[in-house]
Protein backbone atom coordinates (compact mmCIF):
# COMPACT_ATOMS: atom_id res chain seq x y z
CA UNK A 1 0.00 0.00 0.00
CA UNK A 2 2.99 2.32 1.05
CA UNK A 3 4.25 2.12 -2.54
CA UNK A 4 1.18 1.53 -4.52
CA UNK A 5 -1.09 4.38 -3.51
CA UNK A 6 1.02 7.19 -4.01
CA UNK A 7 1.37 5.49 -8.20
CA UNK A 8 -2.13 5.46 -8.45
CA UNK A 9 -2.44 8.99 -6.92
CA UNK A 10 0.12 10.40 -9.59
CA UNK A 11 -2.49 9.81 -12.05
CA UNK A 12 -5.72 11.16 -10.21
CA UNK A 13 -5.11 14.99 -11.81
CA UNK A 14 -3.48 13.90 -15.12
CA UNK A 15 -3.09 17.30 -16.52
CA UNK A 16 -1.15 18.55 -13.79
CA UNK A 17 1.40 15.32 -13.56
CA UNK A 18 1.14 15.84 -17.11
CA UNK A 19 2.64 19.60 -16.99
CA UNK A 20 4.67 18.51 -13.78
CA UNK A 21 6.63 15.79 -15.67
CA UNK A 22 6.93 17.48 -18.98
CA UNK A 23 8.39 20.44 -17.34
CA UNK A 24 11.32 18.39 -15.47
CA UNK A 25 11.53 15.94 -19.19
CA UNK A 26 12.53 19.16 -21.42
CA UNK A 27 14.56 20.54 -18.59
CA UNK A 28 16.82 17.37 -18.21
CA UNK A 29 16.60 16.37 -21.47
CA UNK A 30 18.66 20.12 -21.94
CA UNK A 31 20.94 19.14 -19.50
CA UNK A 32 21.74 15.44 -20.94
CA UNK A 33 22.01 16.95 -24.01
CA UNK A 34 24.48 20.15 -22.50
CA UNK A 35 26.65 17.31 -21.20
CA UNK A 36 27.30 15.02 -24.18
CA UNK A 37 28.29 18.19 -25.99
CA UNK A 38 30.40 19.08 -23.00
CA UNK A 39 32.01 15.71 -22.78
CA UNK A 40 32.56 15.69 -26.62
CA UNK A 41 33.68 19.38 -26.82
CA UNK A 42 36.59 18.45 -23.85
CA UNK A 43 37.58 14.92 -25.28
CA UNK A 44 37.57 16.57 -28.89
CA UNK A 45 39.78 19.10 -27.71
CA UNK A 46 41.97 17.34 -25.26
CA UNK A 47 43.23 15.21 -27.87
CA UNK A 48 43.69 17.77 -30.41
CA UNK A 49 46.05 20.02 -27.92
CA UNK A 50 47.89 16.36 -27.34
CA UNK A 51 48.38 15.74 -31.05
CA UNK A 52 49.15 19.18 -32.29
CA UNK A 53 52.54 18.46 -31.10
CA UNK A 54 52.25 18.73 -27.38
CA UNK A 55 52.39 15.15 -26.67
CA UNK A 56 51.20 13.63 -23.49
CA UNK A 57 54.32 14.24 -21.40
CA UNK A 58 57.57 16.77 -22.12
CA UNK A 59 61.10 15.92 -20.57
CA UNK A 60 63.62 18.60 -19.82
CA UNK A 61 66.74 18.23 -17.97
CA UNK A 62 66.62 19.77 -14.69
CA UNK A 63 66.77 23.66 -14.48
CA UNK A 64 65.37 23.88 -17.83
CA UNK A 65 62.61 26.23 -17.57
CA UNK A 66 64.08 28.52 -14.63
CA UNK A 67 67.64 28.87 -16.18
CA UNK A 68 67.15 27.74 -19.83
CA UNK A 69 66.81 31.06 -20.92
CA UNK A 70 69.91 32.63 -19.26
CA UNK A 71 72.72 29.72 -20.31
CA UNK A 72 70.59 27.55 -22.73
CA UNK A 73 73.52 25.62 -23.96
CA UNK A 74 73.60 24.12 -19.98
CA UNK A 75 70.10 22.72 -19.72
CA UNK A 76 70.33 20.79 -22.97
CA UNK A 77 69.48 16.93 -23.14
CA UNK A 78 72.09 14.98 -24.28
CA UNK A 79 71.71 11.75 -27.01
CA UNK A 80 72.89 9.44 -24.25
CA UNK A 81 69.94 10.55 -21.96
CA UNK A 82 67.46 10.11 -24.85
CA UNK A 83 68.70 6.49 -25.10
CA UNK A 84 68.28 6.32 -21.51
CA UNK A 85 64.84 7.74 -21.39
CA UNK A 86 63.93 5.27 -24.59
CA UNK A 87 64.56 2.30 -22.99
CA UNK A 88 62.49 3.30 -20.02
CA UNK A 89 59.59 4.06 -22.00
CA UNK A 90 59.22 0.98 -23.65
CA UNK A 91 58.91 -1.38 -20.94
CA UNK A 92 55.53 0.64 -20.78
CA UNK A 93 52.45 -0.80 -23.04
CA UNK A 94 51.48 2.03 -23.06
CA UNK A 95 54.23 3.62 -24.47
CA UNK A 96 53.87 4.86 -28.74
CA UNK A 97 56.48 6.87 -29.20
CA UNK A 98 58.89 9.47 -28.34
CA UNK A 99 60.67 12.16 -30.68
CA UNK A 100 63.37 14.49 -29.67
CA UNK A 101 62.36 18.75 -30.60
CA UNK A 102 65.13 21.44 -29.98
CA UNK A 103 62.41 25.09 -30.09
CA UNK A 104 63.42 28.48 -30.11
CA UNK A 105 62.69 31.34 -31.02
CA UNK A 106 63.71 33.33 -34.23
CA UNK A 107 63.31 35.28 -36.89
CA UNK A 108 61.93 34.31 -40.74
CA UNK A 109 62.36 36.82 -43.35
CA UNK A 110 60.75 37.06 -46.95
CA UNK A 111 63.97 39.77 -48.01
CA UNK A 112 60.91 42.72 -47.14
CA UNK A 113 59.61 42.00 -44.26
CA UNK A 114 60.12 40.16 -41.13
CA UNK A 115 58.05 38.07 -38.61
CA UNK A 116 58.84 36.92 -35.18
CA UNK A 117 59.00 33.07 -35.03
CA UNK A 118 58.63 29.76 -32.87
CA UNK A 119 61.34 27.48 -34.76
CA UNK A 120 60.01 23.65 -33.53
CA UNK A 121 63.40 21.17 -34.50
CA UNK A 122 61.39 17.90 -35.02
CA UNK A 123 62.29 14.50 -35.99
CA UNK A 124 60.90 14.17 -39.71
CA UNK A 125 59.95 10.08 -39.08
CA UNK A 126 57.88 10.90 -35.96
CA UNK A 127 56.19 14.30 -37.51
CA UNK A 128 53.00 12.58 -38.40
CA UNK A 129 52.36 10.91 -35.33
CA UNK A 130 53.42 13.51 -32.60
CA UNK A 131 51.37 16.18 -34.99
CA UNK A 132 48.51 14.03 -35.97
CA UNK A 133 46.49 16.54 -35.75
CA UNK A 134 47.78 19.02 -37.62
CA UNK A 135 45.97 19.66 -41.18
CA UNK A 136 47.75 20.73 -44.26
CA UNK A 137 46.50 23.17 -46.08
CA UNK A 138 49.02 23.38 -49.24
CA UNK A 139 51.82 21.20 -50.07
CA UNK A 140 53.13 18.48 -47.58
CA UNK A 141 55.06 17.76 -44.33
CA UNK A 142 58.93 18.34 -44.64
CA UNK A 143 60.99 14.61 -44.65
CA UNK A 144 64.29 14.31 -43.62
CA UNK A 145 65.45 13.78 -47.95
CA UNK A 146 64.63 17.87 -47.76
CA UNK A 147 66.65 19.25 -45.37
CA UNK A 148 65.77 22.44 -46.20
CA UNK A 149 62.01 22.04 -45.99
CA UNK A 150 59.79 23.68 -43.34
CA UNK A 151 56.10 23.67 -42.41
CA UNK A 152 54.30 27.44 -41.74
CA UNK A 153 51.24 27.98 -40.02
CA UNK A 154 48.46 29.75 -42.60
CA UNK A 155 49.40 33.18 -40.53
CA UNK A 156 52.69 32.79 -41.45
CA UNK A 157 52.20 32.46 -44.78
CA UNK A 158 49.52 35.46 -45.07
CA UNK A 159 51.71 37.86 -42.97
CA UNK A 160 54.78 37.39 -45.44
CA UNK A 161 53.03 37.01 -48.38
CA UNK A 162 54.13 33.44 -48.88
CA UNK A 163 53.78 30.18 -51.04
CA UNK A 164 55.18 26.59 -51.02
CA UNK A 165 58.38 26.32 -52.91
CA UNK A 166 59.21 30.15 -51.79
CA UNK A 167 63.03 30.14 -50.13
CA UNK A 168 63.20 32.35 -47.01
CA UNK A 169 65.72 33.44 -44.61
CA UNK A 170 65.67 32.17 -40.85
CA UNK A 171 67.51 33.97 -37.93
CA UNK A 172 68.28 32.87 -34.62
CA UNK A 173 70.47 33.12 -31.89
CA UNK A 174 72.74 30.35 -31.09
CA UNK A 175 73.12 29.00 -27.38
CA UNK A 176 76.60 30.84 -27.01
CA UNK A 177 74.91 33.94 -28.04
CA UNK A 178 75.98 34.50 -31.68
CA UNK A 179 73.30 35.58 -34.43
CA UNK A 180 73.17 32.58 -37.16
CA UNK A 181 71.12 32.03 -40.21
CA UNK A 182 70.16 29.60 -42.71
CA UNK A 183 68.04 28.85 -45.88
CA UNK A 184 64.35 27.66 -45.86
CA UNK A 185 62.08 26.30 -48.67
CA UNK A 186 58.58 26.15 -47.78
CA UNK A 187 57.11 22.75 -48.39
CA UNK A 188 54.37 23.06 -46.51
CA UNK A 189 51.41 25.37 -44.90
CA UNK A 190 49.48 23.67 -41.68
CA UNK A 191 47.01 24.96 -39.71
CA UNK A 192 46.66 23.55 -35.69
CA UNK A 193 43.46 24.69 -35.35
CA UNK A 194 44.64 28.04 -32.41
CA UNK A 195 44.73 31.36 -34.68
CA UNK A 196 47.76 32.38 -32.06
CA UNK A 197 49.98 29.50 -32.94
CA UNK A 198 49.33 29.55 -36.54
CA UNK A 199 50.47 33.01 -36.91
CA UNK A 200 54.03 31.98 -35.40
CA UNK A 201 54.45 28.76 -36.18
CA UNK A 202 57.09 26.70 -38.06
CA UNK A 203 58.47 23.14 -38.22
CA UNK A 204 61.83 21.88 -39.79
CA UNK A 205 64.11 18.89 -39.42
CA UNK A 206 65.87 18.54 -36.13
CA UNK A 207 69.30 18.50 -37.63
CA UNK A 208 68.48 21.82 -39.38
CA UNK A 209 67.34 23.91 -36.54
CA UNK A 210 70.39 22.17 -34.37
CA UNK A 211 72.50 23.40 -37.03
CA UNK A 212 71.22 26.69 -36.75
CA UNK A 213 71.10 26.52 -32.89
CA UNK A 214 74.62 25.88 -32.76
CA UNK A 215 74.28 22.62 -30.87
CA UNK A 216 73.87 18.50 -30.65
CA UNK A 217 71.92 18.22 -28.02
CA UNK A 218 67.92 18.40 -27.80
CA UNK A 219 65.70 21.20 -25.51
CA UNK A 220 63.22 18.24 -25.59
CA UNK A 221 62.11 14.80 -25.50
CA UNK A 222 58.12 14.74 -26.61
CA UNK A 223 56.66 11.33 -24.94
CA UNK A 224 52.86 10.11 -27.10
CA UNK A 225 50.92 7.18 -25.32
CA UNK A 226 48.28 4.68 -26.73
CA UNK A 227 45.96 5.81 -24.17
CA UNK A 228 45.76 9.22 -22.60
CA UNK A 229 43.47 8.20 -19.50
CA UNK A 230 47.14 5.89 -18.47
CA UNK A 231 49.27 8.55 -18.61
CA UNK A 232 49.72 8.86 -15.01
CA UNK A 233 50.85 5.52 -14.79
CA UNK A 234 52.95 5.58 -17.76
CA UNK A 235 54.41 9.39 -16.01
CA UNK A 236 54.89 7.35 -12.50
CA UNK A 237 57.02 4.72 -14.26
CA UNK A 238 59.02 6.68 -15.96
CA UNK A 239 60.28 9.72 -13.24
CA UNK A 240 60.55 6.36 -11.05
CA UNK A 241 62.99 4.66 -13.76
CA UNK A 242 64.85 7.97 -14.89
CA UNK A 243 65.12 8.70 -10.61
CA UNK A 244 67.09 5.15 -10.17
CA UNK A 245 69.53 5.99 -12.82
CA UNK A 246 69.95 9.35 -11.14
CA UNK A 247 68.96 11.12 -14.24
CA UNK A 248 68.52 14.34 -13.84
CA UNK A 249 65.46 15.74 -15.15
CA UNK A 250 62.01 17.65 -14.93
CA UNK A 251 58.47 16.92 -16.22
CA UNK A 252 55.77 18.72 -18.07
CA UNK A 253 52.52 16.59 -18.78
CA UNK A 254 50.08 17.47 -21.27
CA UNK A 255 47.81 19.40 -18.55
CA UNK A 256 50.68 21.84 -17.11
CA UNK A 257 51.17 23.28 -20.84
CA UNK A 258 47.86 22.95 -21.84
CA UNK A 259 46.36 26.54 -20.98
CA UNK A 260 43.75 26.97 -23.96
CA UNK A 261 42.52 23.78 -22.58
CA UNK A 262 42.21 24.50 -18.73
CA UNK A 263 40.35 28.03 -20.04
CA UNK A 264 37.73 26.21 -22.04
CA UNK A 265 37.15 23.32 -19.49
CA UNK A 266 36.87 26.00 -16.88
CA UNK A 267 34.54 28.41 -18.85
CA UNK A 268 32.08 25.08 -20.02
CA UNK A 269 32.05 23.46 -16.46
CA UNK A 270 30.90 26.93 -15.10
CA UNK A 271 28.17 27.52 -17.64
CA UNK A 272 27.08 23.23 -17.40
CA UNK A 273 26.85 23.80 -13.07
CA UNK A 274 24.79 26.76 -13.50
CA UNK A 275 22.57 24.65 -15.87
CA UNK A 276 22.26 21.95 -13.27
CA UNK A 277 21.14 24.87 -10.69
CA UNK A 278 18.49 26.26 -12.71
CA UNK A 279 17.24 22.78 -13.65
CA UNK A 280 17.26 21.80 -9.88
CA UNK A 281 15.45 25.02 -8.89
CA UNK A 282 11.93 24.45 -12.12
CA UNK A 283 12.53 20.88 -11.04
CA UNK A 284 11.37 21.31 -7.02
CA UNK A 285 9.31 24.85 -8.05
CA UNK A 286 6.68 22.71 -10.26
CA UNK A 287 7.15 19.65 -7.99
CA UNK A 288 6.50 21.37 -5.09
CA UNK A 289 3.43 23.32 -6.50
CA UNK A 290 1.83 19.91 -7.49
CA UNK A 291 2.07 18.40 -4.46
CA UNK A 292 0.96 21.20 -2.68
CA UNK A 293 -1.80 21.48 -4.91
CA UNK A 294 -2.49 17.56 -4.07
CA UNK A 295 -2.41 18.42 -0.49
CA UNK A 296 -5.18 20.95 -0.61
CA UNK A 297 -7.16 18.46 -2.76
CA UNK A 298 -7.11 15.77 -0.61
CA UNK A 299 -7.56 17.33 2.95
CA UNK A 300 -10.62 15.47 4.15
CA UNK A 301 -8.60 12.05 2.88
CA UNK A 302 -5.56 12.90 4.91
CA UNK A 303 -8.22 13.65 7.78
CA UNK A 304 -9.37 10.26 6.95
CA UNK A 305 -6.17 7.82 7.02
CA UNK A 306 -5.28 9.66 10.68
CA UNK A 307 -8.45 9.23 11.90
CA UNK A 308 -7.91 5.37 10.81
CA UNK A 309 -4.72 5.14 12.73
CA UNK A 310 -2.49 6.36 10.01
CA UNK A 311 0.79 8.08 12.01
CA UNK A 312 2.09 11.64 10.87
CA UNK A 313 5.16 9.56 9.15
CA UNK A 314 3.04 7.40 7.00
CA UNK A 315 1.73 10.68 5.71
CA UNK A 316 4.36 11.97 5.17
CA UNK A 317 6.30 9.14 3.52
CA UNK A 318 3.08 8.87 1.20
CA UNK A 319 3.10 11.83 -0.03
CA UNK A 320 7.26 11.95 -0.36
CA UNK A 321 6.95 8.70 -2.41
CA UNK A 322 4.26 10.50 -4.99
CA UNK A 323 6.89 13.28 -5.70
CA UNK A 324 9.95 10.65 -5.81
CA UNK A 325 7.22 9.11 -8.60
CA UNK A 326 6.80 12.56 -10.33
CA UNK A 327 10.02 13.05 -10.52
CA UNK A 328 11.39 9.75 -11.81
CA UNK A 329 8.86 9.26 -14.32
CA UNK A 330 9.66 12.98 -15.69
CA UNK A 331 13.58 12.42 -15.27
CA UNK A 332 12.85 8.88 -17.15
CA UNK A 333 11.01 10.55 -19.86
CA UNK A 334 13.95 13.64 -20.17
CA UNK A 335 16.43 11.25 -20.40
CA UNK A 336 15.13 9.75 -23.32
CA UNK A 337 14.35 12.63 -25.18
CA UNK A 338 17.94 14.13 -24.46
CA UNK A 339 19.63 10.31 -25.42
CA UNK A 340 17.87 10.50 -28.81
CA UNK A 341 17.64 13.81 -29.85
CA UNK A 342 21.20 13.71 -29.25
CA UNK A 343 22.53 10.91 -31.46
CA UNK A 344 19.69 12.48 -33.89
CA UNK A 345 21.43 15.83 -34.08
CA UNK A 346 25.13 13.90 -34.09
CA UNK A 347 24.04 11.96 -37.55
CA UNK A 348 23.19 15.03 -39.22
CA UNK A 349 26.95 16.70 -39.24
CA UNK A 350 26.19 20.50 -38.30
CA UNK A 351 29.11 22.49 -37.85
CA UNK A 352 29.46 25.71 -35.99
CA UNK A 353 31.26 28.51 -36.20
CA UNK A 354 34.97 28.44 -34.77
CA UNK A 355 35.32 29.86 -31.18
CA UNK A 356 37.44 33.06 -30.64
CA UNK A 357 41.27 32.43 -31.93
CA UNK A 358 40.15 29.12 -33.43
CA UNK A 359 39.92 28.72 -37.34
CA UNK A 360 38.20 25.45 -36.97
CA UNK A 361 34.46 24.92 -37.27
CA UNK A 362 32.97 22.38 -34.36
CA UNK A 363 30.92 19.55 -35.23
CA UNK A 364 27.75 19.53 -33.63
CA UNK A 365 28.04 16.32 -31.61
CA UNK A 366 27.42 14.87 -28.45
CA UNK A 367 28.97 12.38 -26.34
CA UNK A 368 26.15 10.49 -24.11
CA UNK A 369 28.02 8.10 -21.68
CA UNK A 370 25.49 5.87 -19.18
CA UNK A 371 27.08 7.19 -16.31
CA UNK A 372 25.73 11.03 -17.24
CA UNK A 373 21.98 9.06 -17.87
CA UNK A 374 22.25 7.47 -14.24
CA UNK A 375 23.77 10.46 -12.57
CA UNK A 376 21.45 12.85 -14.43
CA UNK A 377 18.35 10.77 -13.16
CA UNK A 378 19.47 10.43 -9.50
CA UNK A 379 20.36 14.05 -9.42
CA UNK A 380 16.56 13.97 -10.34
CA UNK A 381 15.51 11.92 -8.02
CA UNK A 382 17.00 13.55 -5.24
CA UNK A 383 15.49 17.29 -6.34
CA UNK A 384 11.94 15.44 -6.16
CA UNK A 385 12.84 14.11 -2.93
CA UNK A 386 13.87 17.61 -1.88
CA UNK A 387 10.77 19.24 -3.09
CA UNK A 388 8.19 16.89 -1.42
CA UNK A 389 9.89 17.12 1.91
CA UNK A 390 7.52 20.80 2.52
CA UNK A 391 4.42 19.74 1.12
CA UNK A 392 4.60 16.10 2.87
CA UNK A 393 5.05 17.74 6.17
CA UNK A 394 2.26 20.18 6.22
CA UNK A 395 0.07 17.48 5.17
CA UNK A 396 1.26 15.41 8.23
CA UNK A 397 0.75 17.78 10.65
CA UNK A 398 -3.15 19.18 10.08
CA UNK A 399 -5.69 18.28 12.81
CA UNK A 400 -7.67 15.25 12.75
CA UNK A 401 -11.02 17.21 13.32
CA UNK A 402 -9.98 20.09 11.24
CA UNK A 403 -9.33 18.34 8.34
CA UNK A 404 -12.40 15.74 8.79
CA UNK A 405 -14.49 19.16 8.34
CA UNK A 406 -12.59 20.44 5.04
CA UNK A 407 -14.79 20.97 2.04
């Protein structure tokens, strides 16, 4: 009786459970939706800031980034610690690959104008995998056969005027301090995706920026996993490994350089809470009004059941089990009309516009996991709890004799 009379009383005013439940459906069937996007929107870019060349974890010998840029040629990693550092890494499964970079900062020249540049060294076998990402727009990615070749963001190229197969002039300082330049041909124009970083961009063959650099050592080693939800274990193993052989080195993952990505993560987990909070608050506003409406309905019944023998806490948990009802049967009902409409909208392949100092549009998609259905219908649950605790109490505690005499 506990359970079944407050299901049959759901359905006594069907209009009102109607508007009741339809209200909470629409409202979490927003927020299901809001999270898929969110969860596809953060995954989407998480692994595009790891595969535009970040990688998942960045070595640097020790010192590096407090005293790197006062005596560079000192906080260099050796070949002999790459080895080192190699060998650790693949005792992880986990482990895909790992490609040295030497970056710094330069100059690249058309003959009329110049443009302030971040020179990436990278290995020319592991280009495709570390920048997997990365789209060309025109021509290819350099190989080690060209020597010569580099790879310009799209800003690059429209701020000097540039094509592939134009020859430019690159200028750098070398770690002793000496001013050194070198030939480029462009073989290449990429876009990552970050309007910033395409206006300063440019890739070339280890050996060739080293050249230019002055040195034979590396400013770092780039680490890419299988699987970027291990890389804390595959991190662990390696500072444990590189510790015993009394390496001396420091650590960057993915998340430390990652900045774009903490900003956007922070910005749509801020607007997603205050979704939950509004959905919360129309959730236990109509719930509450319903029951409190079915309260005032059924006066002489409640004066009934106590006059019966029915304690305060029966009444109460009666009427607290209706709204738990209301509320599931809405939150069921939301959840399915989020679930589809959102692999609906994902077949169709919308894009929107880029965000601000992106120059890629986003696919309107969404990324429903059954943990967001379960959590989104307790969260649910518990509002309707919540909002039947009021009326379920003032319909425990009216008088016997008062409420006998209701009309």
């Amino acid at each position: 009786m506990l359970f079944k009379v407050p299901l049959l009383n759901v359905t006594r005013n069907f209009r009102r459970t109607f508007l009741t439940c339809s209200a909470i459906a629409f409202g979490l069937a927003a927020l299901v939706m809001f999270e898929g996007y969110f969860a596809f929107m953060i995954d989407g870019l998480r692994e595009t800031t790891i595969r535009t060349g970040l990688g998942h974890l960045q070595v640097y010998k020790k010192g590096f980034d407090e005293f790197s840029s006062l005596e560079p040629e000192k906080y260099l990693i050796s070949e002999e610690t790459v080895e080192s550092l190699n060998a650790i890494a693949e005792e992880h499964e986990n482990f895909a690959v790992a490609s040295k970079q030497t970056n710094i900062m330069g100059l690249l020249s058309n003959g009329k104008n110049s443009l302030p540049t971040i020179i990436v060294g990278a290995e020319a076998d592991n280009i495709n995998l570390i920048n997997s990402a990365i789209q060309v727009e025109d021509g290819e990615l350099f190989d080690s056969e060209t020597i010569d070749g580099v790879n310009i963001g799209t800003g690059v190229a429209k701020n000097l005027k540039v094509k592939v197969g134009d020859i430019l002039t690159l200028l750098a300082t070398t770690a002793e301090g000496y001013v050194n330049a070198i030939d480029v041909t462009v073989v290449g124009i990429i876009s990552t995706g970050i309007t910033q970083i395409d206006e300063r961009i440019l890739y070339a063959n280890l050996e060739y920026i080293n050249r230019l650099y002055d040195v034979e050592a590396y400013s770092r080693v780039i680490f890419l996993l299988d699987e970027t939800d291990r890389m804390e274990q595959f991190f662990s193993h390696l500072k444990q490994s590189a510790a015993s052989q009394n390496l001396q080195l420091e650590y960057k993952t993915w998340q430390d350089l990652a900045d774009f990505y903490r900003q956007v993560r922070q910005f749509l987990g801020t607007i997603f809470n205050v979704l939950q909070v509004i959905i919360v608050v129309v959730v236990i506003f109509f719930i509450n009004n319903t029951m409190i409406m079915n309260v005032m309905e059924r006066v002489p019944e409640i004066g009934t059941l106590r006059a019966m023998g029915e304690t305060r806490l029966r009444v109460v948990l009666l009427f607290l089990i209706e709204s738990i009802y209301i509320g599931l049967i809405g939150g069921a009902v939301g959840i399915a009309i989020g679930y589809f409409a959102a692999k609906g909208i994902s077949g169709l392949g919308i894009e929107l516009p880029p965000p601000p100092n992106t120059n890629r549009p986003i696919p309107l998609s969404f990324f429903v996991e059954n943990s967001a259905l379960v959590k989104a219908l307790i969260l649910c649950t518990i509002t309707a709890f919540l909002a039947g605790i009021y009326p379920s109490i003032k319909a425990s505690q009216m008088k016997i004799t008062e409420a006998l005499r209701h009309v």
